[in-house]
Protein backbone atom coordinates (compact mmCIF):
# COMPACT_ATOMS: atom_id res chain seq x y z
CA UNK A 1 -12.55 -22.61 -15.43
CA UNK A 2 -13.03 -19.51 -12.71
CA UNK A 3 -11.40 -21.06 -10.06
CA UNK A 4 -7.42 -22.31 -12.28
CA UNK A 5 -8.14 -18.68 -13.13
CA UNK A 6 -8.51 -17.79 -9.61
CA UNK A 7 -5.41 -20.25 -8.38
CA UNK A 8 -3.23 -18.35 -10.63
CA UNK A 9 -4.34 -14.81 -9.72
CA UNK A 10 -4.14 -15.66 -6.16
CA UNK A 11 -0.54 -17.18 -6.43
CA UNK A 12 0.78 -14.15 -8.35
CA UNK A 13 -0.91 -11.37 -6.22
CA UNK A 14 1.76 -9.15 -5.06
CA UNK A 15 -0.23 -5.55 -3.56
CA UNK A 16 1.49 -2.58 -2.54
CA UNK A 17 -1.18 -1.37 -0.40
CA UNK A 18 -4.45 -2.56 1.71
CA UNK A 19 -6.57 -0.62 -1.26
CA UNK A 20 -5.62 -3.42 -3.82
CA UNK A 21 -6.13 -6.18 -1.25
CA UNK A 22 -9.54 -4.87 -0.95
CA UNK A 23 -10.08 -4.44 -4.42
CA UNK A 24 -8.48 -7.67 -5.78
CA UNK A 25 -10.74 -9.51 -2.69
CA UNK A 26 -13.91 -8.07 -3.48
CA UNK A 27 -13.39 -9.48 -6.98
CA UNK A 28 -12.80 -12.88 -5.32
CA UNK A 29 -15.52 -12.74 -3.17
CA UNK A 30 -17.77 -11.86 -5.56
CA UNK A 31 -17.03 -15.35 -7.83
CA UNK A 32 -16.82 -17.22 -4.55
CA UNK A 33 -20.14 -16.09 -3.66
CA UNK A 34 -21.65 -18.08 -6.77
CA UNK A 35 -20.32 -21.47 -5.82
CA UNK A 36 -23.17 -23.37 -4.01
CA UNK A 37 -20.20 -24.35 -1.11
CA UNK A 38 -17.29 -22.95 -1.41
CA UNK A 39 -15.23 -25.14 0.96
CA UNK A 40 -16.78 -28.43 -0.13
CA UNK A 41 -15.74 -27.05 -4.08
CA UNK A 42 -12.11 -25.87 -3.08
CA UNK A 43 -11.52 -29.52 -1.75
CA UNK A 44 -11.59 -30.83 -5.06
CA UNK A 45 -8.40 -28.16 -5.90
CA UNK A 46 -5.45 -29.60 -3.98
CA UNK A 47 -3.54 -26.36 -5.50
CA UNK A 48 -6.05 -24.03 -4.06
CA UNK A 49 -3.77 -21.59 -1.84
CA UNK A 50 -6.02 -21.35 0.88
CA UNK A 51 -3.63 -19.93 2.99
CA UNK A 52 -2.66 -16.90 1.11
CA UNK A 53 -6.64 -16.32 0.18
CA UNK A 54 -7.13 -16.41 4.26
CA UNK A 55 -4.17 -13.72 5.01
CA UNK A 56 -5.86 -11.42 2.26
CA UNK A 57 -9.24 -11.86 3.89
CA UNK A 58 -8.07 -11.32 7.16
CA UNK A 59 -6.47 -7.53 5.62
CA UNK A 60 -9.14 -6.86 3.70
CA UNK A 61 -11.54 -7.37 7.17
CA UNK A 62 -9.17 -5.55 9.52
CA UNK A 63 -8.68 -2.80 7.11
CA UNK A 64 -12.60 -1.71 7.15
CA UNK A 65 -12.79 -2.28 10.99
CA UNK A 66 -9.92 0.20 11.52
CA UNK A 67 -12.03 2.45 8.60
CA UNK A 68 -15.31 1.87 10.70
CA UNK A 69 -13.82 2.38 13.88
CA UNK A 70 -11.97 5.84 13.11
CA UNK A 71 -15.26 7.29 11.45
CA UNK A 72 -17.07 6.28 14.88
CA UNK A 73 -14.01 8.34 16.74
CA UNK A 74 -14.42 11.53 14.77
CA UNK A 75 -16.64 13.72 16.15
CA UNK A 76 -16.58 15.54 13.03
CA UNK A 77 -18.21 13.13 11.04
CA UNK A 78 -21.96 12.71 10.61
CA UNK A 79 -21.47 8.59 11.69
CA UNK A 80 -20.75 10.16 15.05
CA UNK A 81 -21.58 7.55 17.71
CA UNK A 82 -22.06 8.61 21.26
């Protein structure tokens, strides 16, 4: 099913830069999103490697704060915040 297909793409996952962690997690998110709970479902996967899925969602989240936060701190942008 989508999540041993998800176990195994998770496992082998080996990026070379934040743009494929935020790629390859938007793809996960997206299929996570459809599950009705996704924590009560994962519990039921004792290989689930919730670990490694929480380090790529915690790269994937700092990445667009540092985006957001440099757009706010150019002044030559049209997001310009004062």
């Amino acid at each position: 099913g989508m999540l041993e297909g998800w176990i195994g793409k998770v496992n082998s996952f080996s990026p070379t830069d934040v743009a494929e962690v935020e790629r390859f997690m938007g793809e996960l998110e997206g299929d996570m999103s459809l599950l009705s709970d996704e924590n009560m479902v994962l519990k039921a996967f004792s290989e689930w490697p919730h670990r490694k899925v929480e380090l790529l969602r915690e790269c994937a989240a700092r990445s667009k704060d540092t985006k957001e936060m440099v757009t706010s701190l150019d002044v030559a942008s049209p997001h310009w915040r004062t």
